[in-house]
Protein backbone atom coordinates (compact mmCIF):
# COMPACT_ATOMS: atom_id res chain seq x y z
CA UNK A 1 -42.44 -22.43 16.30
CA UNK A 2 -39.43 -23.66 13.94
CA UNK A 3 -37.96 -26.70 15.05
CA UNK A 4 -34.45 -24.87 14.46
CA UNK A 5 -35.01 -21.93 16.44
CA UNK A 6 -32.73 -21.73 19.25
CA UNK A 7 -33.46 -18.72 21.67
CA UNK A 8 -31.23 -17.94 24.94
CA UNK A 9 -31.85 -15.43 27.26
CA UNK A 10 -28.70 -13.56 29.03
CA UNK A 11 -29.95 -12.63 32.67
CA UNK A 12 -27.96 -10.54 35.52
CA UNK A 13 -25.15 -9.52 33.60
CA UNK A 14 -23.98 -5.57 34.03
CA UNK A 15 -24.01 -4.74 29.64
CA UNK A 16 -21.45 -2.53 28.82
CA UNK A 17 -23.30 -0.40 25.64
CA UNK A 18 -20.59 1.61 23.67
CA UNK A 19 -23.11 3.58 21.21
CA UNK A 20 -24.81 5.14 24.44
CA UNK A 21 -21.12 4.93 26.52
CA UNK A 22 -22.89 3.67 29.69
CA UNK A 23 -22.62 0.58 31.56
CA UNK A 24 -25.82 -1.02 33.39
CA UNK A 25 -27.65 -4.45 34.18
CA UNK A 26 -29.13 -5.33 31.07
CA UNK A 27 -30.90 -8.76 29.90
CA UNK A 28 -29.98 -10.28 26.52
CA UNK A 29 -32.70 -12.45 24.21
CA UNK A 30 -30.88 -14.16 21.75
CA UNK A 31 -32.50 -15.65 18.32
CA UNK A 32 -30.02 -18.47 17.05
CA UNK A 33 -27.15 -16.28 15.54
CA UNK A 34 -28.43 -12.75 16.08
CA UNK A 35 -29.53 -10.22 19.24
CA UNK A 36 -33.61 -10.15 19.30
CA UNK A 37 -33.50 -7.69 21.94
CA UNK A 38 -31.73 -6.05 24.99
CA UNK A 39 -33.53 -4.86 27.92
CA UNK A 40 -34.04 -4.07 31.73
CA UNK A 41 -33.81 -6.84 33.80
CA UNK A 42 -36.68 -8.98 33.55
CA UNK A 43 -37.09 -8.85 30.06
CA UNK A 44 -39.94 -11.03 29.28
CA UNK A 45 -38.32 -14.28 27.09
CA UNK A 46 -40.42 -17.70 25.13
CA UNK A 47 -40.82 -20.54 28.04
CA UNK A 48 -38.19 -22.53 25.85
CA UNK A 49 -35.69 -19.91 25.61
CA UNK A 50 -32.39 -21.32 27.25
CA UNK A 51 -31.12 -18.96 30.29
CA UNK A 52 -27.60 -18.36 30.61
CA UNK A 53 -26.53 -17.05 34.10
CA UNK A 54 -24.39 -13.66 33.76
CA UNK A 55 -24.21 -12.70 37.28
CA UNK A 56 -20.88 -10.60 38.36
CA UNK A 57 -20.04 -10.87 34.59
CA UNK A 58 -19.59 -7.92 32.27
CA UNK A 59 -21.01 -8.41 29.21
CA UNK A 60 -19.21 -6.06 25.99
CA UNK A 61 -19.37 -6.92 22.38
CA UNK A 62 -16.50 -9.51 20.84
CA UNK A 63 -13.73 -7.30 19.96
CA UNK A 64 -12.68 -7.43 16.41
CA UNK A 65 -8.86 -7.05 15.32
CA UNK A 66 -8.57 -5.45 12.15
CA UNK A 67 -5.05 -6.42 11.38
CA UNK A 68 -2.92 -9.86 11.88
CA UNK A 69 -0.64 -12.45 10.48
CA UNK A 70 -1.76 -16.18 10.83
CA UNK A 71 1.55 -17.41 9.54
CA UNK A 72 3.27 -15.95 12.42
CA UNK A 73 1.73 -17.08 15.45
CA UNK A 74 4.06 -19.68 15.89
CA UNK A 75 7.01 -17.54 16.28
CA UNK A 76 5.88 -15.54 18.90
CA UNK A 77 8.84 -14.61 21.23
CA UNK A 78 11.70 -14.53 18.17
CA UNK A 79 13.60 -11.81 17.57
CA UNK A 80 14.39 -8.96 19.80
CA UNK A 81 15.99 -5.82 18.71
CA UNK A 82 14.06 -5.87 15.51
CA UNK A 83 13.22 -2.93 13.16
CA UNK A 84 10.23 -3.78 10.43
CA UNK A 85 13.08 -4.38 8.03
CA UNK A 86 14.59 -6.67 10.55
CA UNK A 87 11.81 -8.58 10.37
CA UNK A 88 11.30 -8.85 7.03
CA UNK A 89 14.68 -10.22 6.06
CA UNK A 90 13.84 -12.60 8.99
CA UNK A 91 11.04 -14.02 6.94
CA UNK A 92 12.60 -16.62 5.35
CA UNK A 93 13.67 -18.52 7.96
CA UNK A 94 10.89 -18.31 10.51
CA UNK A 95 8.55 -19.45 7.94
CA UNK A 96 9.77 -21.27 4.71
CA UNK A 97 8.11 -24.31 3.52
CA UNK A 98 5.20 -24.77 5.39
CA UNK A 99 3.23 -27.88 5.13
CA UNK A 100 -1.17 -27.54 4.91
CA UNK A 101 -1.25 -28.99 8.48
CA UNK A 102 1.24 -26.44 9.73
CA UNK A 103 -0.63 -23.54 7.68
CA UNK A 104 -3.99 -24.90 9.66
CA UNK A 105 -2.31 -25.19 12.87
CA UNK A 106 -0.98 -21.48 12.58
CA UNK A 107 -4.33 -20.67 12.11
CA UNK A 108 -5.70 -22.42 14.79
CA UNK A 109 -2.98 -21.11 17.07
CA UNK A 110 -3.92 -17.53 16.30
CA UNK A 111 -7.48 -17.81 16.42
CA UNK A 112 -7.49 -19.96 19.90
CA UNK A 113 -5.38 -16.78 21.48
CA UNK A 114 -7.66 -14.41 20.07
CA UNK A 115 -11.05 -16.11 21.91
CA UNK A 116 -8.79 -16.50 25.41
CA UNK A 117 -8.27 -12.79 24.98
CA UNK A 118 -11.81 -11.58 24.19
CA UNK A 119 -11.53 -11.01 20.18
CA UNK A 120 -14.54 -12.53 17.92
CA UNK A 121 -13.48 -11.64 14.33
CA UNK A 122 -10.30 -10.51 12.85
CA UNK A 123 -8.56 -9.86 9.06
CA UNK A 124 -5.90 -11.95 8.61
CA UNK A 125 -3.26 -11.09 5.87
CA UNK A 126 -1.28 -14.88 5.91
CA UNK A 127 1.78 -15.03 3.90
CA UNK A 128 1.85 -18.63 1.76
CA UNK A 129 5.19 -18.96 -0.04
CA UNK A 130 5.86 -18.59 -2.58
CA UNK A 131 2.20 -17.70 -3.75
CA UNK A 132 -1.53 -18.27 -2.36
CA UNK A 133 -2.71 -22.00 -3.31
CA UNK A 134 -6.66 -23.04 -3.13
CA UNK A 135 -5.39 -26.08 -0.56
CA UNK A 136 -2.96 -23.54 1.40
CA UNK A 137 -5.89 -20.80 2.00
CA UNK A 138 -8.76 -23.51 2.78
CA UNK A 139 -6.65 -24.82 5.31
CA UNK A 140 -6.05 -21.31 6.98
CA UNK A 141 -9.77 -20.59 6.54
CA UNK A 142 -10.67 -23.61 8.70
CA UNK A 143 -8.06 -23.32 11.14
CA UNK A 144 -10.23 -20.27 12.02
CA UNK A 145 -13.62 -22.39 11.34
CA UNK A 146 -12.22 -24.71 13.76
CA UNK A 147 -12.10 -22.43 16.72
CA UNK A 148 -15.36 -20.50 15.47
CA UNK A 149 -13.46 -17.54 14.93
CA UNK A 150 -14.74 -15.22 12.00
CA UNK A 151 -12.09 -13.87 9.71
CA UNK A 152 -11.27 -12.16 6.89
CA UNK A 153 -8.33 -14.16 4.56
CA UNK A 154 -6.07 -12.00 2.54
CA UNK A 155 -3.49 -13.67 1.30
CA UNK A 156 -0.02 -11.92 1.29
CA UNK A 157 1.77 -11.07 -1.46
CA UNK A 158 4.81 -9.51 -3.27
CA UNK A 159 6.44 -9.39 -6.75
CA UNK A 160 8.92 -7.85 -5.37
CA UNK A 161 11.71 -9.09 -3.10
CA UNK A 162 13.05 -6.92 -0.09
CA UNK A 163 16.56 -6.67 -1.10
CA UNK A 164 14.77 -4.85 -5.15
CA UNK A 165 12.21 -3.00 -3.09
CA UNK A 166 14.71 -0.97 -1.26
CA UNK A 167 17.07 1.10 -3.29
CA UNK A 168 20.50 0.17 -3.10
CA UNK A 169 19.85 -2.43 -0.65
CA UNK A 170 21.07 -5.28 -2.56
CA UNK A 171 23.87 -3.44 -3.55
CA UNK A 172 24.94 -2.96 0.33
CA UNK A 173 25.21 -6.48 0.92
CA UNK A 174 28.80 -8.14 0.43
CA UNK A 175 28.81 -10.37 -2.66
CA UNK A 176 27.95 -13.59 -1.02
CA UNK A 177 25.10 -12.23 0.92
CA UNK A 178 23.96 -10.87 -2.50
CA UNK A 179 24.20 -14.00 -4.37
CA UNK A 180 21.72 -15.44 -1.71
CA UNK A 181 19.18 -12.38 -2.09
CA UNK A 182 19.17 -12.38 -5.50
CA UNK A 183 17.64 -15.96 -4.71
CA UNK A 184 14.89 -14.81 -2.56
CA UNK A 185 12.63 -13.75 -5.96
CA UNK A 186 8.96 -13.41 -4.91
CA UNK A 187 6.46 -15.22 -7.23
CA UNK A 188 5.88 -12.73 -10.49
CA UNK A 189 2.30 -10.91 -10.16
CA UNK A 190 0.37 -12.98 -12.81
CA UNK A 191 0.93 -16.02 -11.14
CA UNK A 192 -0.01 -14.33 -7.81
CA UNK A 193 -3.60 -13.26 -9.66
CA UNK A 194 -4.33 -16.69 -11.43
CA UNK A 195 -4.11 -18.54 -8.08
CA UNK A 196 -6.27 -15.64 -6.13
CA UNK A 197 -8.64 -15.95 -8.78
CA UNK A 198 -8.90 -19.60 -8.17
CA UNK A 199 -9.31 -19.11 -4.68
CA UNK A 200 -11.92 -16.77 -5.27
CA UNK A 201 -13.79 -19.10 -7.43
CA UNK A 202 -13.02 -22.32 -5.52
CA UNK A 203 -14.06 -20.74 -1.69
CA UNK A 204 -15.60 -23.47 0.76
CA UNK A 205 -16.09 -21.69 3.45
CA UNK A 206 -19.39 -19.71 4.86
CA UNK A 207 -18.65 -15.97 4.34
CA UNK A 208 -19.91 -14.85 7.34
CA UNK A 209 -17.62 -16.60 9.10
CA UNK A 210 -14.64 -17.05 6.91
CA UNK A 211 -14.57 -14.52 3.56
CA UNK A 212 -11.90 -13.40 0.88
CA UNK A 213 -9.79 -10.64 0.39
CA UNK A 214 -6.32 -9.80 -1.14
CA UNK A 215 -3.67 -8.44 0.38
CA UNK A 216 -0.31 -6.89 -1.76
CA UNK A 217 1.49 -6.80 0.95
CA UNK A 218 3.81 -3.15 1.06
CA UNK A 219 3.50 -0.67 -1.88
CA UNK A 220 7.15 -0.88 -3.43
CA UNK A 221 7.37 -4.40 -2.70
CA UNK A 222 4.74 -4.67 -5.17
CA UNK A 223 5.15 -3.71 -9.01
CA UNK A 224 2.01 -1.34 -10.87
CA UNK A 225 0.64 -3.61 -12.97
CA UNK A 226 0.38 -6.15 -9.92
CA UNK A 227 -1.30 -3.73 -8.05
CA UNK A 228 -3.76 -2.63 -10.83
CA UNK A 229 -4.41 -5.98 -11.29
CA UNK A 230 -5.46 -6.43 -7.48
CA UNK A 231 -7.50 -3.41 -7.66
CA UNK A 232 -9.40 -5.24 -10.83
CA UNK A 233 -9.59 -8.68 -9.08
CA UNK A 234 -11.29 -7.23 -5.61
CA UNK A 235 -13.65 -5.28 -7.60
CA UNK A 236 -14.67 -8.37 -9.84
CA UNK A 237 -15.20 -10.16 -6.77
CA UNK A 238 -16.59 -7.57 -4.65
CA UNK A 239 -13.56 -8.02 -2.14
CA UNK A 240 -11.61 -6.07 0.33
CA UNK A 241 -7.86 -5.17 0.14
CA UNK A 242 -5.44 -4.62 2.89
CA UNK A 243 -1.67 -2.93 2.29
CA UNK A 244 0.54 -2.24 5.05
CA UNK A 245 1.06 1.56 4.20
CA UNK A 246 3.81 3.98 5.16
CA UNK A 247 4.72 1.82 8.15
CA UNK A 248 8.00 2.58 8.74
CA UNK A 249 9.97 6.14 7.57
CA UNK A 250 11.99 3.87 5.81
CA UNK A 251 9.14 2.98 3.57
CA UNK A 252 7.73 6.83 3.49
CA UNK A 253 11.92 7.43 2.31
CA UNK A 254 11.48 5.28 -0.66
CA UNK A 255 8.03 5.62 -1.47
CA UNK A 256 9.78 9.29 -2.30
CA UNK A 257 12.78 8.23 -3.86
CA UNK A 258 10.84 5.54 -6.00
CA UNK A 259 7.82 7.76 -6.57
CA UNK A 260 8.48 11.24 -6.11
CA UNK A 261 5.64 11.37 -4.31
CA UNK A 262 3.71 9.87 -1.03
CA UNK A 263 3.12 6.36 -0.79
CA UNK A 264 -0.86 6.87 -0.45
CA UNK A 265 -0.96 9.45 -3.27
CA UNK A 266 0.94 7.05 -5.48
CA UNK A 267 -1.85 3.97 -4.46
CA UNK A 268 -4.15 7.07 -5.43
CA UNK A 269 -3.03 7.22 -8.83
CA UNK A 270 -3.75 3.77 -9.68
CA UNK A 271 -7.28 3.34 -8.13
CA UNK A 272 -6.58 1.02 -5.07
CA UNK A 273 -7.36 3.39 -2.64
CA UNK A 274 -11.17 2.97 -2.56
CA UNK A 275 -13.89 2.19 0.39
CA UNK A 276 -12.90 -1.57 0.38
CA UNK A 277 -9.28 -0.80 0.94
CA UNK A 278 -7.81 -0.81 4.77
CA UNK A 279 -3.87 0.81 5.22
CA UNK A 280 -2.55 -1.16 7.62
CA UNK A 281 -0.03 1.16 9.95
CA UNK A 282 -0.15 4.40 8.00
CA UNK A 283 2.42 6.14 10.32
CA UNK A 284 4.17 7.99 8.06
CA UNK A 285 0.95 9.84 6.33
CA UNK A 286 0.79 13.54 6.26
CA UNK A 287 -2.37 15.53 6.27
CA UNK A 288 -2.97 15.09 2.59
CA UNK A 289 -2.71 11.77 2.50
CA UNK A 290 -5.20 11.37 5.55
CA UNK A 291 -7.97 13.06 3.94
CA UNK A 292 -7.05 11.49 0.46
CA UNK A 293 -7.86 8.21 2.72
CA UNK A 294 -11.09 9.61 3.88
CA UNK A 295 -11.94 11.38 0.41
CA UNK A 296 -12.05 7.45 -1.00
CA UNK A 297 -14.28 5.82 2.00
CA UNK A 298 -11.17 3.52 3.22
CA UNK A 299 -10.19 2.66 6.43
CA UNK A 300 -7.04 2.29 8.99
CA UNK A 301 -5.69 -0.48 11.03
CA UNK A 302 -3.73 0.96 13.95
CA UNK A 303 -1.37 -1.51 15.20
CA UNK A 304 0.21 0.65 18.35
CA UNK A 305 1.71 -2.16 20.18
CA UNK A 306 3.43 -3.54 16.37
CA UNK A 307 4.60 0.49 16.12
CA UNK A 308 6.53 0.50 19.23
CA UNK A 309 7.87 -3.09 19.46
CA UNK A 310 9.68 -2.19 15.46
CA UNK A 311 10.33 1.37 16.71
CA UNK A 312 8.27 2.43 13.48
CA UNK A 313 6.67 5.62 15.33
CA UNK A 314 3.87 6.92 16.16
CA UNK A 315 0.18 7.09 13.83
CA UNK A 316 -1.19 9.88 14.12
CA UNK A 317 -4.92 8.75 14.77
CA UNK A 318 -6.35 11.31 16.82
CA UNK A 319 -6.15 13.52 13.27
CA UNK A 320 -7.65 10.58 11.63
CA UNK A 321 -10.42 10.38 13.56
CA UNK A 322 -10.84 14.12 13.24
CA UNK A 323 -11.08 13.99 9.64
CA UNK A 324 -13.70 11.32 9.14
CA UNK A 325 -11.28 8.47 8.52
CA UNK A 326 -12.37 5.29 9.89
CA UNK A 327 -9.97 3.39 12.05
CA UNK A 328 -10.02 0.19 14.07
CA UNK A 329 -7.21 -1.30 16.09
CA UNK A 330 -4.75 -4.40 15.35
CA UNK A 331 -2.81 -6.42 17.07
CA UNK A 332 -0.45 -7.33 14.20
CA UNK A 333 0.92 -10.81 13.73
CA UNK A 334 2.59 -12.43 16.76
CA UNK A 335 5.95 -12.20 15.54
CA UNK A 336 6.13 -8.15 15.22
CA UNK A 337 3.88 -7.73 18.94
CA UNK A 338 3.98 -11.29 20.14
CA UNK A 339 0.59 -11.79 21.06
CA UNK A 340 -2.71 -11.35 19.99
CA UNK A 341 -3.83 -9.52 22.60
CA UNK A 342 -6.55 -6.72 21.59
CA UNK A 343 -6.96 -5.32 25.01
CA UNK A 344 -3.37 -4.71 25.16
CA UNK A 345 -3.86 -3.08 21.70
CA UNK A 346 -6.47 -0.92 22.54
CA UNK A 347 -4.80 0.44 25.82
CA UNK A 348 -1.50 1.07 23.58
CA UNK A 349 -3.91 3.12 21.27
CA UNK A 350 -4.69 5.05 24.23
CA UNK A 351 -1.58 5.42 25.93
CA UNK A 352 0.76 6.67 22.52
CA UNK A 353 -1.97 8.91 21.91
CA UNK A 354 -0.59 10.81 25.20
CA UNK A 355 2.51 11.70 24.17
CA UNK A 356 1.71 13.19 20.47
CA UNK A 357 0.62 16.80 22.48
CA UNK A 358 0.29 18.08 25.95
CA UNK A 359 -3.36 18.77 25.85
CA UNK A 360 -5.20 16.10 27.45
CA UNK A 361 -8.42 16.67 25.12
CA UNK A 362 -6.75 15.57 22.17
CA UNK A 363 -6.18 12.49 23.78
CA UNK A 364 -7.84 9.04 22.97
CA UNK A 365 -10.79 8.53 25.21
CA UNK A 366 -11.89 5.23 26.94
CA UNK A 367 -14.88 5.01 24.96
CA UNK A 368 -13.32 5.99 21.73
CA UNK A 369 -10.90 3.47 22.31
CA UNK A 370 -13.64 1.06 22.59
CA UNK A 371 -15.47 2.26 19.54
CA UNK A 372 -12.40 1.36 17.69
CA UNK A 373 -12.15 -1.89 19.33
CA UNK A 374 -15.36 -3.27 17.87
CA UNK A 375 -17.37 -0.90 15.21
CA UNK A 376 -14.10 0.43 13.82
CA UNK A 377 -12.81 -3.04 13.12
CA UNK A 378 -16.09 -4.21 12.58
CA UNK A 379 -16.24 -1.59 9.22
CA UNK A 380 -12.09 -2.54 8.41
CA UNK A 381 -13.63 -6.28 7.80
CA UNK A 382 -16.84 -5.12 5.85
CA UNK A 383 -18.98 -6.42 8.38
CA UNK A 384 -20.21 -3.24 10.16
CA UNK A 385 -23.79 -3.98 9.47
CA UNK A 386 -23.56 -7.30 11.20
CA UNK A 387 -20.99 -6.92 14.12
CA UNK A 388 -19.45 -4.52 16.95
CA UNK A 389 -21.99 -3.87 18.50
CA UNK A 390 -24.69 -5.77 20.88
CA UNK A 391 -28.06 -4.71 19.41
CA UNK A 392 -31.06 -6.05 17.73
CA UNK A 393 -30.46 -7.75 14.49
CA UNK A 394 -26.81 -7.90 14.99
CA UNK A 395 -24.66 -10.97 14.83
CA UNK A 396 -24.42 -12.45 18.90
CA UNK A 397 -21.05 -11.81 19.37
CA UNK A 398 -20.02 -10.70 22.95
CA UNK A 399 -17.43 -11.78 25.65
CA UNK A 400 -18.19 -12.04 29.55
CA UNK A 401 -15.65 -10.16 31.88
CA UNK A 402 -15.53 -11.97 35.33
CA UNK A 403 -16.10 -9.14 37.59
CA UNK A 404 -14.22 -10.87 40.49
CA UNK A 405 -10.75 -10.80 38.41
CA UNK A 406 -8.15 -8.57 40.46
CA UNK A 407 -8.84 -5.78 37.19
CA UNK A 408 -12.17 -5.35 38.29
CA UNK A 409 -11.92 -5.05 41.78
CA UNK A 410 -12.92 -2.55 43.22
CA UNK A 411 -15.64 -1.57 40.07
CA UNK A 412 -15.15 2.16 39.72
CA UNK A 413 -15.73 2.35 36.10
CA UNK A 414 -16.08 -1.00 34.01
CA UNK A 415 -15.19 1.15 30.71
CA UNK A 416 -11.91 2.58 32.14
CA UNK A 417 -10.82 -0.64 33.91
CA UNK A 418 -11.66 -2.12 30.76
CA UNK A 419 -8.85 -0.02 28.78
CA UNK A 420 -6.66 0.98 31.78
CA UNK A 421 -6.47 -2.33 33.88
CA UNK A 422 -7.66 -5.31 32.01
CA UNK A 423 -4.97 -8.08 30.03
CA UNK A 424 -7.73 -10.11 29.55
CA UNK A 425 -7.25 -12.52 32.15
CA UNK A 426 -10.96 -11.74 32.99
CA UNK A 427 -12.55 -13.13 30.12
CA UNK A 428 -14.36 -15.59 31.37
CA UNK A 429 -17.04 -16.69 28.45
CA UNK A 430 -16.96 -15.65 24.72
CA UNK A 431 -19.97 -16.29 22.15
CA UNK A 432 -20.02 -16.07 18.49
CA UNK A 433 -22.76 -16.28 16.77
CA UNK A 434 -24.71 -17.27 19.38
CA UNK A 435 -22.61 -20.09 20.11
CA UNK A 436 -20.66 -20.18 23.58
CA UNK A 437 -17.07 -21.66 22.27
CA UNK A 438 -15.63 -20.54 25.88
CA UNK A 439 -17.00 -20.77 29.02
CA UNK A 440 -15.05 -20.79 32.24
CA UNK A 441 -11.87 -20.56 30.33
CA UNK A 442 -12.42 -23.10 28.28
CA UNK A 443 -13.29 -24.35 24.66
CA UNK A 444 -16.72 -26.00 24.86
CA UNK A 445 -15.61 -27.94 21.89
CA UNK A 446 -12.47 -27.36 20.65
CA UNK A 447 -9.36 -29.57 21.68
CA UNK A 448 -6.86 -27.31 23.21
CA UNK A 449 -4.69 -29.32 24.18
CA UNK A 450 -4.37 -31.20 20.90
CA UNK A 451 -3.71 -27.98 19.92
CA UNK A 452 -0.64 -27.76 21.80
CA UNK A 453 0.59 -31.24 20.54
CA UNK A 454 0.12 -30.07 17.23
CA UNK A 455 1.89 -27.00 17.92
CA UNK A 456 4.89 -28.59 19.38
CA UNK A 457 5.06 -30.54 16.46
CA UNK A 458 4.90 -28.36 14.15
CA UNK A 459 7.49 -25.67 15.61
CA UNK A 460 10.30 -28.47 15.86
CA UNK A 461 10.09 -29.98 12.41
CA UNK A 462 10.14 -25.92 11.05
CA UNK A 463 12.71 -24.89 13.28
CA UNK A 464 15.09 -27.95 11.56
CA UNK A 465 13.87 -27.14 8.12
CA UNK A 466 14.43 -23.73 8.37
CA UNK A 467 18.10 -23.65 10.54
CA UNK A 468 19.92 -22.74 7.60
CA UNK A 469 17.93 -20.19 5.88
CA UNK A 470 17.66 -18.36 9.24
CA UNK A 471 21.43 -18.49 9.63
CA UNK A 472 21.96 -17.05 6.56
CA UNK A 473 19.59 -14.19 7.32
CA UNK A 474 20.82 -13.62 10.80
CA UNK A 475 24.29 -13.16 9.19
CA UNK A 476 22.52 -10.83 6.45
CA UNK A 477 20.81 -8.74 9.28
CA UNK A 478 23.32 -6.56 9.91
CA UNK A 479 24.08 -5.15 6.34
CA UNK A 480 20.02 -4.65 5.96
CA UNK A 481 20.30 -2.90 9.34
CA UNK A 482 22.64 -0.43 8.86
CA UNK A 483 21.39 0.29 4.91
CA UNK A 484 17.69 0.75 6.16
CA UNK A 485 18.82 3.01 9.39
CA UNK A 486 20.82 5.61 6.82
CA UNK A 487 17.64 5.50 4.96
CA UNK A 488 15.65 6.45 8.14
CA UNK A 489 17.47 8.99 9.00
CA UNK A 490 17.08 11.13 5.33
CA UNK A 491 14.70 13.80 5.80
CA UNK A 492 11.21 13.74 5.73
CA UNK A 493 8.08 16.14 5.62
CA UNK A 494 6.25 14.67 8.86
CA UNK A 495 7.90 13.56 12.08
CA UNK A 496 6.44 10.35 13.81
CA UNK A 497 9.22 9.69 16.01
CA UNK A 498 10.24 11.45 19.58
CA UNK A 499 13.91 10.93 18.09
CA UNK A 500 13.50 12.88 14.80
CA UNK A 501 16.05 11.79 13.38
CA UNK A 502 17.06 12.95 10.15
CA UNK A 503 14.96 16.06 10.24
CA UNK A 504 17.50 18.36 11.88
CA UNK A 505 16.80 18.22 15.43
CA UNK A 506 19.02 17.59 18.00
């Protein structure tokens, strides 16, 4: 036998199997990284195969979040009445200047919440300013190595400032206010694609763990030739892309007014839409633009929690899924949802799917949910062949439900509980790769609590450096407010808010 085999065998444990949608005691053999076979109880194992005890756990596969932000997982908790605009001009002074260590600590911050709340693999568009740097994006990559979280990297990026994207924006801001946008320039788009080219060519990490991709961050934010020239650089490199796409109806406004025609249809027109490309949001699509999406192969990240928090609407995923688009489910970066909490996610997913129409059958389903959770994410990251789902050959991700946790108890079905009940303080064990990195709760080898020093650290020396930038963007806030909401409220061909506004409804 080879000296570096390392087989475990999972005994007791009730699986929960989400291609056959039941749940029932099941025994695990694991060979090093991958699933060698699933079975009754019983299942006949090698002498030297480790056993892991699963008794009163639940065992499901690692969820994987197809849509966060790294660089903002140490600003969970700021900001409160915020629309995605908000936000935006927020930016600059939640997160200017950061420093490699506090670029790995993010990192580590957002991949540590992710294992205590039962997610395995996620695709991380991190914003470095003013452009993505070979140092800066090796240092996110192992913040996520160091936790033993895989991820997909896509650096964020814009040509484009907020106050330009947005017609007449920077005209609506008193002159001061002005003078300091028309300082806020993003990095032009060839500089943006020589340094992603030379973090394509310089990558150090293992890409099954930690992999490429680009991400232009909104589609007017973004100039054509920037985004043609993404579209080249991920095909060269056999990369993915993620936009956030018609997220908010402000965005769907201007994509019209800039345009003249959908946001999607105008990505159409200059190739980006293809199977490697994931629209983050997509709200504001209408039918056309959904099956333009599936036409091309590409994928959706629904972030429902994200939707509601910015008051961006409601996607409309049950038609997605009816028309062959794929779709997985985000949690979004911790300053628009403030946690990384996929369970949360997925029962949002479910729940806004509720109040779209009164008939209950067009609702999202437990086990849809679930599907979404894992394979659908699994397929947004380009790893569908690999993870999602616990069978043979695949990679041995999976997370261990303690059955005694209040959500659990009584056990009248583990998949609706799962959905309906659980915040994920029942995840008791997660392994990735065949490696437990949490068992009882905690890190087998990864220094939590150093984490927290760092952390602390980190969050007081930003929250001096940046004191005056976010002053002068909390005194800018209201002037992008009140320019963005008029803009919201123009008409628009699909409604994806219970307000309507704008659309001539009462």
């Amino acid at each position: 036998m080879n000296p570096q085999r390392r087989l475990q065998i999972i005994r007791h444990g009730l699986l929960l199997d989400v291609d056959t949608e039941t749940t029932a005691p099941a025994d695990i053999l694991i060979d090093g990284e991958r699933f060698l076979e699933i079975g009754p109880p019983g299942l006949a194992a090698p002498g030297d195969a480790q056993e892991i005890d699963a008794g009163d756990r639940l065992i499901m596969p690692g969820l994987v979040n197809s849509h966060t932000h790294g660089h903002g997982s140490l600003g969970k908790g700021i900001g409160d009445r915020w629309t995605l605009e908000l936000l935006l001009n927020a930016g600059p002074g939640i997160r200017a200047d950061q420093s490699l260590e506090y670029k790995r600590t993010s990192a580590r911050l957002n991949a540590a919440e992710m294992v205590l709340k039962g997610c395995t693999a996620a695709y991380d568009m991190y914003f470095e300013a003013p452009t993505a740097s070979i140092e800066g994006i090796s240092a996110i990559g192992q913040g996520y190595a160091d936790v033993g979280v895989r991820a997909v990297v896509a650096p964020m990026m814009a040509d484009i400032s907020l106050y330009d994207a947005i017609p007449g924006l920077m005209d609506a801001l008193p002159e001061a206010h002005r003078k300091a946008a028309e300082q806020l320039k993003a990095a032009p788009f060839d500089k943006h694609i020589e340094n992603c080219r030379a973090v394509l060519d310089n990558w150090a990490h293992d890409r099954d763990r930690v992999r490429p991709a680009l991400g232009p961050t909104i589609p007017h934010h973004c100039t054509d030739d920037f985004i043609t020239a993404c579209r080249d650089l991920a095909a060269e490199y056999d990369v993915g892309v993620q936009m956030h796409l018609a997220e908010s109806k402000t965005q769907a406004v201007v994509g019209m007014k800039r345009y003249g025609r959908t946001l999607a249809q105008h990505l159409d027109t200059l190739g980006l839409i293809t199977p490697g490309f994931t629209g983050a949001h997509c709200i504001w699509l209408d039918e056309d633009d959904i099956k333009l999406m599936r036409d091309r192969g590409a994928s959706v990240a629904h972030n429902p929690g994200s939707n509601l928090r910015l008051g961006n609407g409601v996607a409309p995923a049950r038609r997605m899924l009816e028309l062959g688009v794929n779709v997985g489910v985000g949690s979004d970066g911790s300053v628009s949802a403030d946690h990384q909490n996929m369970f949360e996610a997925m029962r949002m997913a479910a729940f806004v799917s509720h109040i779209v129409t009164p008939d209950p059958e067009t609702w999202l389903g437990t086990w849809e949910v679930l599907r979404l959770g894992t394979q659908g994410g699994a397929r947004v990251l380009g790893m569908d062949d690999r993870i999602g789902r616990i069978a043979p050959g695949y990679l041995a991700d999976l997370v261990m439900l303690d059955l005694a946790s209040i959500s659990f108890v009584p056990l009248n079905d583990a998949a609706n509980q799962i959905i309906n009940c659980e915040d994920s303080s029942a995840v008791h064990s997660v392994m990735i790769g065949g490696r437990m990195v949490l068992d009882g709760r905690r890190f087998t080898d990864f220094d939590y609590d150093g984490l927290r020093r760092d952390v602390e650290a980190a969050v007081t020396e930003a929250r001096e450096r940046n004191a005056p930038a976010r002053e002068r963007q909390e005194a800018m806030a209201k002037f992008v407010s009140s320019h963005c909401v008029g803009l919201a409220c123009e008409g628009y061909h699909v409604h994806r808010r219970i307000d309507r506004a704008g659309n001539g409804d009462p």
